[in-house]
Protein backbone atom coordinates (compact mmCIF):
# COMPACT_ATOMS: atom_id res chain seq x y z
CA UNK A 1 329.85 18.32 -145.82
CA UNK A 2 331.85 18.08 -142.52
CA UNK A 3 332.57 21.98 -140.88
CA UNK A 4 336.09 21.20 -139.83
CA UNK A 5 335.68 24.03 -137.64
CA UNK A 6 333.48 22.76 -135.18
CA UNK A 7 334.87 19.15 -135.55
CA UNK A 8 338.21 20.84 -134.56
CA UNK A 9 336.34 23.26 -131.85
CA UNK A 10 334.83 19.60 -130.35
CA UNK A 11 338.34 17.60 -130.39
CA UNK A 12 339.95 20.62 -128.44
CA UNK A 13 337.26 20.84 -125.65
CA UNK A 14 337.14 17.16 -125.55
CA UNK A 15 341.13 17.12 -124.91
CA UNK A 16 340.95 19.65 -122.51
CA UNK A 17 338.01 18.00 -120.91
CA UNK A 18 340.53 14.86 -120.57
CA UNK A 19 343.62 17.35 -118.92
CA UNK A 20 341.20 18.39 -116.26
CA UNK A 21 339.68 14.67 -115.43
CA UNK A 22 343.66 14.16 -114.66
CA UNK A 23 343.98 16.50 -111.70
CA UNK A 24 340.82 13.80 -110.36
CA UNK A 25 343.17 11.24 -110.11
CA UNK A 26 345.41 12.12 -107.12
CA UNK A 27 342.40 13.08 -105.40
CA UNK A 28 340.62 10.16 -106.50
CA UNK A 29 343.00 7.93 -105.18
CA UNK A 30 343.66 9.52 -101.82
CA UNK A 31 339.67 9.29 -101.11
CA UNK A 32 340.20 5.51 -102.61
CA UNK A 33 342.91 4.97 -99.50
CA UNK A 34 340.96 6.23 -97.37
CA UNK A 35 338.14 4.35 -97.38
CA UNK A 36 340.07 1.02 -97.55
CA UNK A 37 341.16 2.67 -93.57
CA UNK A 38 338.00 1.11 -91.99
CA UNK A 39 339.26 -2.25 -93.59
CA UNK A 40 342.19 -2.39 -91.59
CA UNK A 41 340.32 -3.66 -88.98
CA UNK A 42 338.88 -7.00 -90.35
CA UNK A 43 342.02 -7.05 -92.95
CA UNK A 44 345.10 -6.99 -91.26
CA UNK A 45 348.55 -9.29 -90.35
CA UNK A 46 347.25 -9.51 -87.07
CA UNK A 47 345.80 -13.11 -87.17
CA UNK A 48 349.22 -14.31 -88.29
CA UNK A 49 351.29 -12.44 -85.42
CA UNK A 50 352.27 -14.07 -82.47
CA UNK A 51 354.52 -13.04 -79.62
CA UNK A 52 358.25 -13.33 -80.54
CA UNK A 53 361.36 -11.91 -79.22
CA UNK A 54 364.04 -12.76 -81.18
CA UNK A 55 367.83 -12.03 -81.19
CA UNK A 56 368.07 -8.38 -82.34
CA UNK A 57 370.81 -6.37 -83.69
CA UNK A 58 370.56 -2.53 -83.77
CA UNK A 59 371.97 -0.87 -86.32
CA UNK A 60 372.63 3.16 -85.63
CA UNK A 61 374.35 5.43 -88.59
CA UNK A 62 376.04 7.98 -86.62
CA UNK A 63 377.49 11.12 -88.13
CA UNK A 64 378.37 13.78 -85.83
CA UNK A 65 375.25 12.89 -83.99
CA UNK A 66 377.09 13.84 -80.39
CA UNK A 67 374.05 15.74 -79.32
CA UNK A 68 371.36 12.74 -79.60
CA UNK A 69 373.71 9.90 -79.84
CA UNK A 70 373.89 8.87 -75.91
CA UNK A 71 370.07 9.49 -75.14
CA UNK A 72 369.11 7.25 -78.09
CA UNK A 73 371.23 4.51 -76.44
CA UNK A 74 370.03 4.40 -73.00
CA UNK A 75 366.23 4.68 -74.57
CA UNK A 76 366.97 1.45 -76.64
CA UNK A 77 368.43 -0.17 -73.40
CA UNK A 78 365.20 0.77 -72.09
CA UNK A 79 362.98 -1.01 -74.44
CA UNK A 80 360.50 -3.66 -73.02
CA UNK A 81 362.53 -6.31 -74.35
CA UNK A 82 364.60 -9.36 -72.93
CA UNK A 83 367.95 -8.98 -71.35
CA UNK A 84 370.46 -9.97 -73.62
CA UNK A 85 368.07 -10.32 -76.83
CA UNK A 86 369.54 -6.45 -77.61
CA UNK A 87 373.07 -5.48 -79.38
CA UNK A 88 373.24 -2.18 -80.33
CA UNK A 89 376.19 -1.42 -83.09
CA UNK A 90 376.62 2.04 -84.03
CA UNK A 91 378.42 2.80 -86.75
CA UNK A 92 380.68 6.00 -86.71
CA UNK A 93 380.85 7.25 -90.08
CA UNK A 94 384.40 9.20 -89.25
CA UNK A 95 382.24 11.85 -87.29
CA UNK A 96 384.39 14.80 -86.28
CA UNK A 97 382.41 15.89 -83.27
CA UNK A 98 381.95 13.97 -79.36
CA UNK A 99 380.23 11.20 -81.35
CA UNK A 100 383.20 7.80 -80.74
CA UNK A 101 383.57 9.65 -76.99
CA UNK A 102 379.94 9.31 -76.20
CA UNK A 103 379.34 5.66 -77.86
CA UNK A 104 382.56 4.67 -76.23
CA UNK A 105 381.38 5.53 -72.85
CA UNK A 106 377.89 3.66 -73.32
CA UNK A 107 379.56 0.45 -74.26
CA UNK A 108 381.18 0.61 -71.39
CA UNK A 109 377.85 1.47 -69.10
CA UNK A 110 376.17 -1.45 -70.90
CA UNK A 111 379.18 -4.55 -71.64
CA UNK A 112 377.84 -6.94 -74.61
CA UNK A 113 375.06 -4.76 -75.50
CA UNK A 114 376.47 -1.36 -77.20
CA UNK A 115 379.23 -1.41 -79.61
CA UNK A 116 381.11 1.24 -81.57
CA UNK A 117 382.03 0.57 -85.26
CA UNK A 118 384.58 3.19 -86.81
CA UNK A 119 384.81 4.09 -90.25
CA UNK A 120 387.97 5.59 -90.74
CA UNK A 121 386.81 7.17 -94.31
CA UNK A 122 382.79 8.65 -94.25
CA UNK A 123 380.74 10.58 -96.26
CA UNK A 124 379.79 8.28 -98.89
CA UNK A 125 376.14 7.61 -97.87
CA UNK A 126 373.54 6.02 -95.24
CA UNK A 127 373.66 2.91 -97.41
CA UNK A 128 377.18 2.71 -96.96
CA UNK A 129 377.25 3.26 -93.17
CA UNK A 130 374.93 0.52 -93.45
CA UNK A 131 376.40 -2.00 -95.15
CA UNK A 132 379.54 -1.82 -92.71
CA UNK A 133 377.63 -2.65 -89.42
CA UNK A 134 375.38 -5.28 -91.57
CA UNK A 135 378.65 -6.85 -92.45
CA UNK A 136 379.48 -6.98 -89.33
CA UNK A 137 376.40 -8.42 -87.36
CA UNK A 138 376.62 -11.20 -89.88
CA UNK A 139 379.96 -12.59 -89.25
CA UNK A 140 378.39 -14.87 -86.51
CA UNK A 141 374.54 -16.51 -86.02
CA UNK A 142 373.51 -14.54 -82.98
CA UNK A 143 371.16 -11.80 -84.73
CA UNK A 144 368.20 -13.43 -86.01
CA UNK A 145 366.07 -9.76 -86.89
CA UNK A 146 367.93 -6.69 -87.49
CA UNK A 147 366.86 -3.42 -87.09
CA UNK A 148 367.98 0.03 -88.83
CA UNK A 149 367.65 2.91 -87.14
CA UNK A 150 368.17 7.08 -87.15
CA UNK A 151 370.59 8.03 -84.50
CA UNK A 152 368.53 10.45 -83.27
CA UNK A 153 365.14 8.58 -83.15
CA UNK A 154 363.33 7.60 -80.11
CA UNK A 155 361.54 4.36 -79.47
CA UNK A 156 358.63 3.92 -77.06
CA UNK A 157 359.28 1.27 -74.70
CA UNK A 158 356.87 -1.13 -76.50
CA UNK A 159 357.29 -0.65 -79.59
CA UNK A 160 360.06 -3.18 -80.79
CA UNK A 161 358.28 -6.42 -79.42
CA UNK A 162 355.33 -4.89 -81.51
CA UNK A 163 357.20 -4.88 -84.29
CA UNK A 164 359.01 -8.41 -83.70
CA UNK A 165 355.68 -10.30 -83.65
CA UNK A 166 354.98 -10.21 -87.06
CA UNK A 167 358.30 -12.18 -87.80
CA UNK A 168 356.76 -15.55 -85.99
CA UNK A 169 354.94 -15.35 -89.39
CA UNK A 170 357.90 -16.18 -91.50
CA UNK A 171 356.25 -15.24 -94.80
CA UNK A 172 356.78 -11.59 -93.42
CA UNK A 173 360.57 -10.55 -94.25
CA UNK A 174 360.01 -6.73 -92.96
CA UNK A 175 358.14 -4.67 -90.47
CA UNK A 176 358.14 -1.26 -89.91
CA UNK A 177 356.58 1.54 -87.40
CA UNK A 178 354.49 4.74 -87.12
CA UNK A 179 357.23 7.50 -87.03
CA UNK A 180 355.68 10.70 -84.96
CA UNK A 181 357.32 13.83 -84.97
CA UNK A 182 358.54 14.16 -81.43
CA UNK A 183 359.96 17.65 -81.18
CA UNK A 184 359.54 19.28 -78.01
CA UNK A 185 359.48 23.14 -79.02
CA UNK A 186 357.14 22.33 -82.29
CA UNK A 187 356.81 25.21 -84.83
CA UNK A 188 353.91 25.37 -87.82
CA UNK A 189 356.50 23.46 -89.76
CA UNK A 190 357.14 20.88 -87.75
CA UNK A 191 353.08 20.88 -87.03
CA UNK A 192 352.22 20.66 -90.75
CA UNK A 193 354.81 17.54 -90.80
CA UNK A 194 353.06 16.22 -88.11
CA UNK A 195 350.03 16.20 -89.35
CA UNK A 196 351.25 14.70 -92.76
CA UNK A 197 353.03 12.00 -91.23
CA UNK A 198 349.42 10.79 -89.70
CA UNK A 199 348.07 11.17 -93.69
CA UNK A 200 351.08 9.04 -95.45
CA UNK A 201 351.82 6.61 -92.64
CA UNK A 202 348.89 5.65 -90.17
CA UNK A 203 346.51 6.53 -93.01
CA UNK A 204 347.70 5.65 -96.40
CA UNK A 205 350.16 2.80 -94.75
CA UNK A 206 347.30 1.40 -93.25
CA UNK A 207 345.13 0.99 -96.84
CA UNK A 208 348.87 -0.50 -98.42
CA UNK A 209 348.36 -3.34 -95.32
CA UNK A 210 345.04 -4.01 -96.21
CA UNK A 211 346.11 -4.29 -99.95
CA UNK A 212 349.14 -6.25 -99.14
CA UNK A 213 351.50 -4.17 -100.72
CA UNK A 214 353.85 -1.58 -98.93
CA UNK A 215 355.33 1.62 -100.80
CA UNK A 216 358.51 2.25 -98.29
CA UNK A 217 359.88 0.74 -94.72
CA UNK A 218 360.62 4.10 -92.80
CA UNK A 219 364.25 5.05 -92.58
CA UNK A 220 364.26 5.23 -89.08
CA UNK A 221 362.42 2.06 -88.58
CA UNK A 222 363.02 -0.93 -90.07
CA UNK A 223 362.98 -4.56 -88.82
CA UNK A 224 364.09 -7.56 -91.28
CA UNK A 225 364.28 -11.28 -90.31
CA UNK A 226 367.99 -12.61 -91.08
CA UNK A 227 366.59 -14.67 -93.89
CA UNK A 228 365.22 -11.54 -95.62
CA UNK A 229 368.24 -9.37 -94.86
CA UNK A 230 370.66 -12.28 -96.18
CA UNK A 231 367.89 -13.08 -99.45
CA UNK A 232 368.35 -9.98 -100.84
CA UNK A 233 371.87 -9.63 -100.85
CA UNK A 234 373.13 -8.94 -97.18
CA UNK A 235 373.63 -5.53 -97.78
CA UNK A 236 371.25 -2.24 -98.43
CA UNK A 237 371.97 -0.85 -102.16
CA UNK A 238 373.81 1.94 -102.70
CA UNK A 239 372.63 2.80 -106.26
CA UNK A 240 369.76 4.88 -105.08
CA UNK A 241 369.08 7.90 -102.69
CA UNK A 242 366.28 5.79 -101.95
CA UNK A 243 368.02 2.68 -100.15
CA UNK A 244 365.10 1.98 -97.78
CA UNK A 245 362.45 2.14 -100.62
CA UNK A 246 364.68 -0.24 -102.92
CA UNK A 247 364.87 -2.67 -99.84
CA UNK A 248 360.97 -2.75 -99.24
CA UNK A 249 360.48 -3.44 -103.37
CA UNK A 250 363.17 -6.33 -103.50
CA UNK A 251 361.90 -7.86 -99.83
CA UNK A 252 358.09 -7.88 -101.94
CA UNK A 253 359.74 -9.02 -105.20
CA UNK A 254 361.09 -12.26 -103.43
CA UNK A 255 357.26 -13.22 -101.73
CA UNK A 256 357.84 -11.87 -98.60
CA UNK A 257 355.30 -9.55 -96.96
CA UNK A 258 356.53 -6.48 -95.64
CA UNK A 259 353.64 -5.10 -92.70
CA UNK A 260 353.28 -1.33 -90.98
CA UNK A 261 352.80 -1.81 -87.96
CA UNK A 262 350.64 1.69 -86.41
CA UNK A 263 350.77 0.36 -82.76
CA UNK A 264 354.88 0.99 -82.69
CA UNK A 265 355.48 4.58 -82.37
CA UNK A 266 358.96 6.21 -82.76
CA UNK A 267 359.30 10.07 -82.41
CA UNK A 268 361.34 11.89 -84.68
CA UNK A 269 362.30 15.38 -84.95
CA UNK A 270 361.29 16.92 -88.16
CA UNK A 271 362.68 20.22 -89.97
CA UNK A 272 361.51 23.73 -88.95
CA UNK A 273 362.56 25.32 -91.84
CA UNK A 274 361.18 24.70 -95.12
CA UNK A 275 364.56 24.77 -96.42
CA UNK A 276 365.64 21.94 -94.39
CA UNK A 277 362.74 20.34 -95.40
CA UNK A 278 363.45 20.63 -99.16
CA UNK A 279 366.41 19.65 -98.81
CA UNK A 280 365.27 16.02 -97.24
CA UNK A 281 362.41 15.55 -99.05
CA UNK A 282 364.22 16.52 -102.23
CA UNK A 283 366.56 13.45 -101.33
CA UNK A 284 363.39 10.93 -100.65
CA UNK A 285 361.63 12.31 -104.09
CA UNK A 286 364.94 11.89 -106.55
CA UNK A 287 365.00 8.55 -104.80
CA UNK A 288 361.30 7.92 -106.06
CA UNK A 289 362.33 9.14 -109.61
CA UNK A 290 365.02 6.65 -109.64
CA UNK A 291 362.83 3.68 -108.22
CA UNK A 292 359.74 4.54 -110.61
CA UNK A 293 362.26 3.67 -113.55
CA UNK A 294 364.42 1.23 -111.67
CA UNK A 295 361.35 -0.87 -111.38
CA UNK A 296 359.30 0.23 -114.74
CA UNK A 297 358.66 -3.50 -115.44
CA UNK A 298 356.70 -4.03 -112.17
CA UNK A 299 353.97 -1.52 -112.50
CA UNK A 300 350.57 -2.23 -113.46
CA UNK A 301 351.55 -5.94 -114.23
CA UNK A 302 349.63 -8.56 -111.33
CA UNK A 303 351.92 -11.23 -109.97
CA UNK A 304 350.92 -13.96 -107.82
CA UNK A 305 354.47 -13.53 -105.70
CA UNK A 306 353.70 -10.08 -104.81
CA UNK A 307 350.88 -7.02 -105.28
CA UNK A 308 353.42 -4.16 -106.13
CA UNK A 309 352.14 -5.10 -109.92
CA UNK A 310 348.61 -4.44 -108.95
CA UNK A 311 346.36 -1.71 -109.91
CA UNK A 312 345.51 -0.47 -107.09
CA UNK A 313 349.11 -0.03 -106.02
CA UNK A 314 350.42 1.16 -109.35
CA UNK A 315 347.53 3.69 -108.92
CA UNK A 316 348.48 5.01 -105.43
CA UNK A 317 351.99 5.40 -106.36
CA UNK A 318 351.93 6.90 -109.41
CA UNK A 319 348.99 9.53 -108.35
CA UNK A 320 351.66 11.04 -105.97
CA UNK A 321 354.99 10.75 -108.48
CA UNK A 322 353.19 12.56 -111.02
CA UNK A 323 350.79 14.95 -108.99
CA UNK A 324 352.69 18.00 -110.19
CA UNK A 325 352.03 17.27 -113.68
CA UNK A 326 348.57 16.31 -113.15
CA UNK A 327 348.08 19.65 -110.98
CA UNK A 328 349.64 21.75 -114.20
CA UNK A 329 347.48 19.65 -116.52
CA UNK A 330 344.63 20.26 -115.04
CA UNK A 331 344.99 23.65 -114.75
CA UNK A 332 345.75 24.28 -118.82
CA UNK A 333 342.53 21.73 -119.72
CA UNK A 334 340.95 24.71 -117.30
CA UNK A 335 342.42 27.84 -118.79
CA UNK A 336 342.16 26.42 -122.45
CA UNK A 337 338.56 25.68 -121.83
CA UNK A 338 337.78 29.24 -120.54
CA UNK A 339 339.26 30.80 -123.37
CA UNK A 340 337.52 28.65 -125.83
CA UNK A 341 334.50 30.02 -123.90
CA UNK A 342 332.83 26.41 -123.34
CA UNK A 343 330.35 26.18 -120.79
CA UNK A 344 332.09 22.95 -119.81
CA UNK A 345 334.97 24.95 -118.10
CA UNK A 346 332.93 26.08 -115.17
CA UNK A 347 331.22 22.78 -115.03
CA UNK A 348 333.96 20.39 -115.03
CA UNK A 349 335.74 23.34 -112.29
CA UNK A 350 333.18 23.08 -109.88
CA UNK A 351 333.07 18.87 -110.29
CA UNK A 352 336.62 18.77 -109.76
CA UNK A 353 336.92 21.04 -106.71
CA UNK A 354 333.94 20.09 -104.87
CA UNK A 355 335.26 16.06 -104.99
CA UNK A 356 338.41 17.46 -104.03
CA UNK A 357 336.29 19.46 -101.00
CA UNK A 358 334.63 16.06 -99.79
CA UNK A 359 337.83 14.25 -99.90
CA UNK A 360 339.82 17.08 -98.10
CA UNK A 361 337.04 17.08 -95.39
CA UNK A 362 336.72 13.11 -95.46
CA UNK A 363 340.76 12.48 -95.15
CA UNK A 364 341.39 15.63 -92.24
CA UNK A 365 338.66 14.18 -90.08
CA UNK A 366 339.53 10.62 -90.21
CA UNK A 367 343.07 11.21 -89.49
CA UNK A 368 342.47 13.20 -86.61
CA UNK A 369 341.18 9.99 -85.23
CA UNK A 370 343.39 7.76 -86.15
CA UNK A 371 346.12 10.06 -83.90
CA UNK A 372 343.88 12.00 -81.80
CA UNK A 373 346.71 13.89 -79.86
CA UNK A 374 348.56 15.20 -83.10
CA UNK A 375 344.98 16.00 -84.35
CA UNK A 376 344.78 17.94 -81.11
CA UNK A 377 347.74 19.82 -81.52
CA UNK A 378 347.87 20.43 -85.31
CA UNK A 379 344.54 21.01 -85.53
CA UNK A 380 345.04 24.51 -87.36
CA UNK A 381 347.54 22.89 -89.38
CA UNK A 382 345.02 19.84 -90.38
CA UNK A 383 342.17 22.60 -91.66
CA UNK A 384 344.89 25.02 -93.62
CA UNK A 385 346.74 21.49 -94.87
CA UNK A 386 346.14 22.33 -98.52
CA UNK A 387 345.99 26.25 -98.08
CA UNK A 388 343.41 29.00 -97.14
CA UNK A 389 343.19 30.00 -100.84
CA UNK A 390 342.94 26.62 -102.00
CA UNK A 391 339.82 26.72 -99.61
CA UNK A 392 338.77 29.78 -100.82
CA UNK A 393 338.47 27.80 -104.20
CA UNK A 394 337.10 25.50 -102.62
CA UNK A 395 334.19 27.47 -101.41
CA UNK A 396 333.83 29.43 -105.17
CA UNK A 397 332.64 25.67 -106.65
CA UNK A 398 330.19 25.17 -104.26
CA UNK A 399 328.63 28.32 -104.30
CA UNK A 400 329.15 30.04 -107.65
CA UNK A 401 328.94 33.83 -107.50
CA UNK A 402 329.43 33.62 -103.91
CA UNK A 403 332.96 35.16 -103.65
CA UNK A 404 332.58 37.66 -107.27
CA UNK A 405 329.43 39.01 -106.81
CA UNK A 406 327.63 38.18 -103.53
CA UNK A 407 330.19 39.38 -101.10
CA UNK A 408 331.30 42.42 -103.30
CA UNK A 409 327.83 43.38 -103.54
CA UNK A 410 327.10 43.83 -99.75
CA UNK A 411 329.57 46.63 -99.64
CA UNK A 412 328.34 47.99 -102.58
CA UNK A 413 331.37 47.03 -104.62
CA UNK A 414 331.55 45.37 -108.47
CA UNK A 415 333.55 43.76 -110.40
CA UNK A 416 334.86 44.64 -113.85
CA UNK A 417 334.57 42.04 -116.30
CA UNK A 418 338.14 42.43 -116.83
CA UNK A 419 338.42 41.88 -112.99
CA UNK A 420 336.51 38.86 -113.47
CA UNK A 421 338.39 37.34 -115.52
CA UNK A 422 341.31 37.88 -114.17
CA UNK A 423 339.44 35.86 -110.86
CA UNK A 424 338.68 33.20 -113.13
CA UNK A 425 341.77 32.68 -114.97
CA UNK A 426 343.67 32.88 -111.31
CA UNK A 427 340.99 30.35 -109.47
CA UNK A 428 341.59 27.79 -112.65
CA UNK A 429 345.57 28.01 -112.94
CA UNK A 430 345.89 27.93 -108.64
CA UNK A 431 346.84 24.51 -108.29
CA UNK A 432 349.67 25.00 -110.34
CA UNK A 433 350.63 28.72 -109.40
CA UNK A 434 350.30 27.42 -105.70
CA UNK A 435 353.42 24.85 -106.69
CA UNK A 436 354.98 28.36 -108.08
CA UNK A 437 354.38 30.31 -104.68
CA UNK A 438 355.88 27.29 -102.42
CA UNK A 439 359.03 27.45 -104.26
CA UNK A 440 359.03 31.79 -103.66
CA UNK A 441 357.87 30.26 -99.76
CA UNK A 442 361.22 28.72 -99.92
CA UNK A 443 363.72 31.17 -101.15
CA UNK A 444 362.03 33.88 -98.63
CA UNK A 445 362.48 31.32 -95.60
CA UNK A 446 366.23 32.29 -95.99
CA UNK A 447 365.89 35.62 -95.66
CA UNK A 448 365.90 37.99 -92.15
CA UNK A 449 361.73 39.04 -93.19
CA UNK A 450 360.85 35.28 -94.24
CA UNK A 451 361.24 34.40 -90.42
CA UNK A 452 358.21 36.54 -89.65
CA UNK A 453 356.13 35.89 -93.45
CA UNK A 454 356.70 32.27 -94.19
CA UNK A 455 354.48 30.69 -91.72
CA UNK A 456 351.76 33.47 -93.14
CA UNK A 457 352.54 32.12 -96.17
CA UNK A 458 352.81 28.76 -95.89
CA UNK A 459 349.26 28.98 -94.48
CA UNK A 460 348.00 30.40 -97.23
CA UNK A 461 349.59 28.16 -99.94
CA UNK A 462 349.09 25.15 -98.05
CA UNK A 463 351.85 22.70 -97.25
CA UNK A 464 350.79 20.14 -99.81
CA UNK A 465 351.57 22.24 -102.43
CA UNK A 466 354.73 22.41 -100.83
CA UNK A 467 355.50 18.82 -101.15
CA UNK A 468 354.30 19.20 -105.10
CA UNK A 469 356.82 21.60 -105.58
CA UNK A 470 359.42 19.58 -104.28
CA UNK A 471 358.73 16.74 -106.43
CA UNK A 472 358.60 18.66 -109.20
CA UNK A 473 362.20 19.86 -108.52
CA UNK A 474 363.17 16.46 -108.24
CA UNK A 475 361.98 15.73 -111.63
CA UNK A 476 364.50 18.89 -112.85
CA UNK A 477 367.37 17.67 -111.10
CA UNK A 478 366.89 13.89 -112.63
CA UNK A 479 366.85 15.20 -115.44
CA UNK A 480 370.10 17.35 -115.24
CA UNK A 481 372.06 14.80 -113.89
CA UNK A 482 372.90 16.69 -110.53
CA UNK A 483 375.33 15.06 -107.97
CA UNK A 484 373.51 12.52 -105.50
CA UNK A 485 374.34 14.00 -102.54
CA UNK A 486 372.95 11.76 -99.14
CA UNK A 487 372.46 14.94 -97.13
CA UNK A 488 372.02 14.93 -93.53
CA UNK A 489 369.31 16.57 -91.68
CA UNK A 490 370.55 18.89 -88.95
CA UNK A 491 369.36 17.49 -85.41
CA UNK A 492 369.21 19.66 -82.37
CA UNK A 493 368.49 16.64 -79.79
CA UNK A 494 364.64 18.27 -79.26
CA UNK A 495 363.00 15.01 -79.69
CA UNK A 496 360.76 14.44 -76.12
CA UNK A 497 362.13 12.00 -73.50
């Protein structure tokens, strides 16, 4: 006769079992990038690039951007690049500050090369902005390669005709660069940013070359041949808050390669306040949202035109769309486990946390190679990237007792068994409560105190978690149908000269 009881007892701890293995796949996957890195090297457009310096037409949506707007202009006319091979074509999305003044005046320091586009009526979106000057630089058949821009974005003097020589390979429709934060007074914010951009870009960018498939051209840095640019409609689409993503999926969907290329740096200036940085990464994650289902019948389905379909892909993409539901996931298949009182909980805790461990240690040290002088200077931020607790955690898998007993014990000190579970319960549900403290990290960053406590905090979260949080909030405002506002980060000109 069957016991239901333990038949039950076995499917429960067997589920759970299953909700923990998912919090393995984010970290899984990043480790999976990472080692494709080395790749890069034998595996790369390189072969195919040749030098080319094409016709180029700069697109710059400018709104109110006054403060970074003329310094952006005479660092483009800068560019190690053929005279008269450069149009820049800023378009003016009705700003209300010194923005036509200051554009007005460069056109007139450099004839033929700067122009100022007007929109009379603004505020409906980059794409928009956009699509006016791409109307525009179409009319006639001087641009062959166009490139879109930030206003206040700063290119190094080589880094276009980097970019450019992967078009004399016309199966490439897009290129696009390494954006560094470039702020000259960086905070831990900024730092952390920093430090992440050298992780999703240089990094993870890097494994999407060698795999042949790219996730997103940068906003600030995006090169398209004319053909591409007039294959996929001539304009950028205005459905989405995530424009530049949709363009890099339809440039791919039509057999063109789209390549990062590290070697072309651009410095940006990043928030330095998390609520600033909500607020734009909020924007890029609803976009994601939108694009997962936009493009549903792409994933995990192989295509000879393209490798979005592919596994590997599908698998990278989706382990950072859904990471806060893995994170919570894994943290119930924990907590159910514990009270079940399996022996598996502790087990499949310390498996989980010590891959995480290697892979955290793995990633950090690699990308502090692969950008040596933000390694340098974020280097606190690169060791505290997913939180002291978290490494605190970290530290409990490896050596079990360590942190309840061990230490406690050498100043003579004990835990209750209540106490002790109350540890447990807390070091099973943290990557999920850590989501739960980011979004408290952000409220207090408004307030007089959070000046002084968020970096304190933020340190002791981790700024990943950060990042989870936001993409969880993007899932909440999908789903309520909130306005799709195109935002604009505040700039303060700090980007270095």
């Amino acid at each position: 006769m069957i016991e239901w009881d333990g038949v039950l007892y076995g499917v429960m701890v067997t589920v759970l079992a299953v909700f923990v293995a998912f919090g393995a796949i984010p970290v899984l996957a990043m480790a999976y990038q990472f080692l494709l890195i080395p790749v890069h090297a034998v595996r790369n457009h390189y072969g195919r690039a040749a030098p080319y310096l094409p016709n180029v037409a700069i697109i710059v949506p400018a709104w109110n951007e006054g403060a970074v707007i003329g310094v952006s202009i005479d660092r483009l006319m800068a560019l190690e690049y053929p005279e008269g091979a450069l149009r820049v074509y800023v378009v003016d999305d009705a700003s209300t500050d010194d923005t036509p003044q200051v554009v007005q005046a460069k056109a007139r320091e450099y004839p033929g090369a700067v122009f100022h586009l007007r929109r009379e009526v603004g505020g409906e979106g980059k794409a928009h902005t956009l699509n006016h000057g791409i109307r525009h630089v179409l009319q006639d058949d001087w641009m062959h390669a166009l490139l879109i821009m930030d206003a206040d974005v700063i290119y190094l003097p080589d880094s276009l005709r980097r970019m450019t020589r992967h078009l004399a390979d016309e199966k490439v429709g897009a290129v696009t660069a390494y954006i560094r934060e470039g702020s000259r007074d960086k905070n831990y914010l900024s730092r952390f940013v920093a430090f992440e951009y050298v992780l999703s870009q240089i990094g993870s960018r890097r494994a999407q070359n060698v795999l042949g498939a790219l996730a997103c051209l940068a906003g600030g840095a995006q090169l398209h041949s004319r053909t591409n640019l007039e294959d996929i409609g001539g304009r950028i689409d205005t459905s989405s808050l995530a424009e530049d993503t949709v363009t890099t999926f339809e440039t791919q969907l039509r057999g063109r390669r789209v390549v990062f290329e590290p070697y072309a740096v651009v410095l940006a200036e990043e928030p330095h306040a998390i609520g600033a940085l909500w607020k734009q990464r909020l924007r890029w994650a609803r976009g994601n949202v939108q694009l997962t289902a936009r493009y549903r019948k792409v994933w995990f389905r192989p295509s000879r035109e393209h490798r979005l379909g592919s596994i590997s892909f599908g698998l990278f993409w989706f382990s950072v769309f859904l990471l806060p539901c893995l994170m919570i996931a894994s943290s119930i298949g924990l907590i159910g486990l514990f009270l079940l009182d399996s022996q598996l909980a502790l087990t499949v805790f310390r498996a989980l946390w010590i891959v995480a461990a290697c892979t955290y240690v793995y990633t950090m040290l690699l990308a502090a190679q692969l950008d040596p002088a933000t390694g340098r200077s974020s280097w606190r931020e690169a060791i505290l990237f997913p939180g002291a607790i978290s490494i605190v955690v970290m530290i409990t898998a490896f050596f079990p007792g360590l942190i309840e007993e061990r230490i406690p014990a050498l100043f003579g000190l004990q835990f209750t068994d209540e106490a002790l579970v109350a540890w447990t319960l807390f070091v099973y549900s943290w990557v999920s409560l850590s989501m739960l403290a980011a979004w408290g990290a952000k409220h207090l960053d408004s307030t007089r105190p959070g000046r002084w406590l968020c970096p304190l905090l933020v340190y002791l979260i981790g700024y990943g978690p950060i990042l989870c949080a936001i993409t969880f909030d993007s899932y909440v405002k999908e789903a309520r149908g909130a306005a799709m506002v195109w935002d604009k980060t505040e700039k303060t000109g700090r980007v270095l000269g």
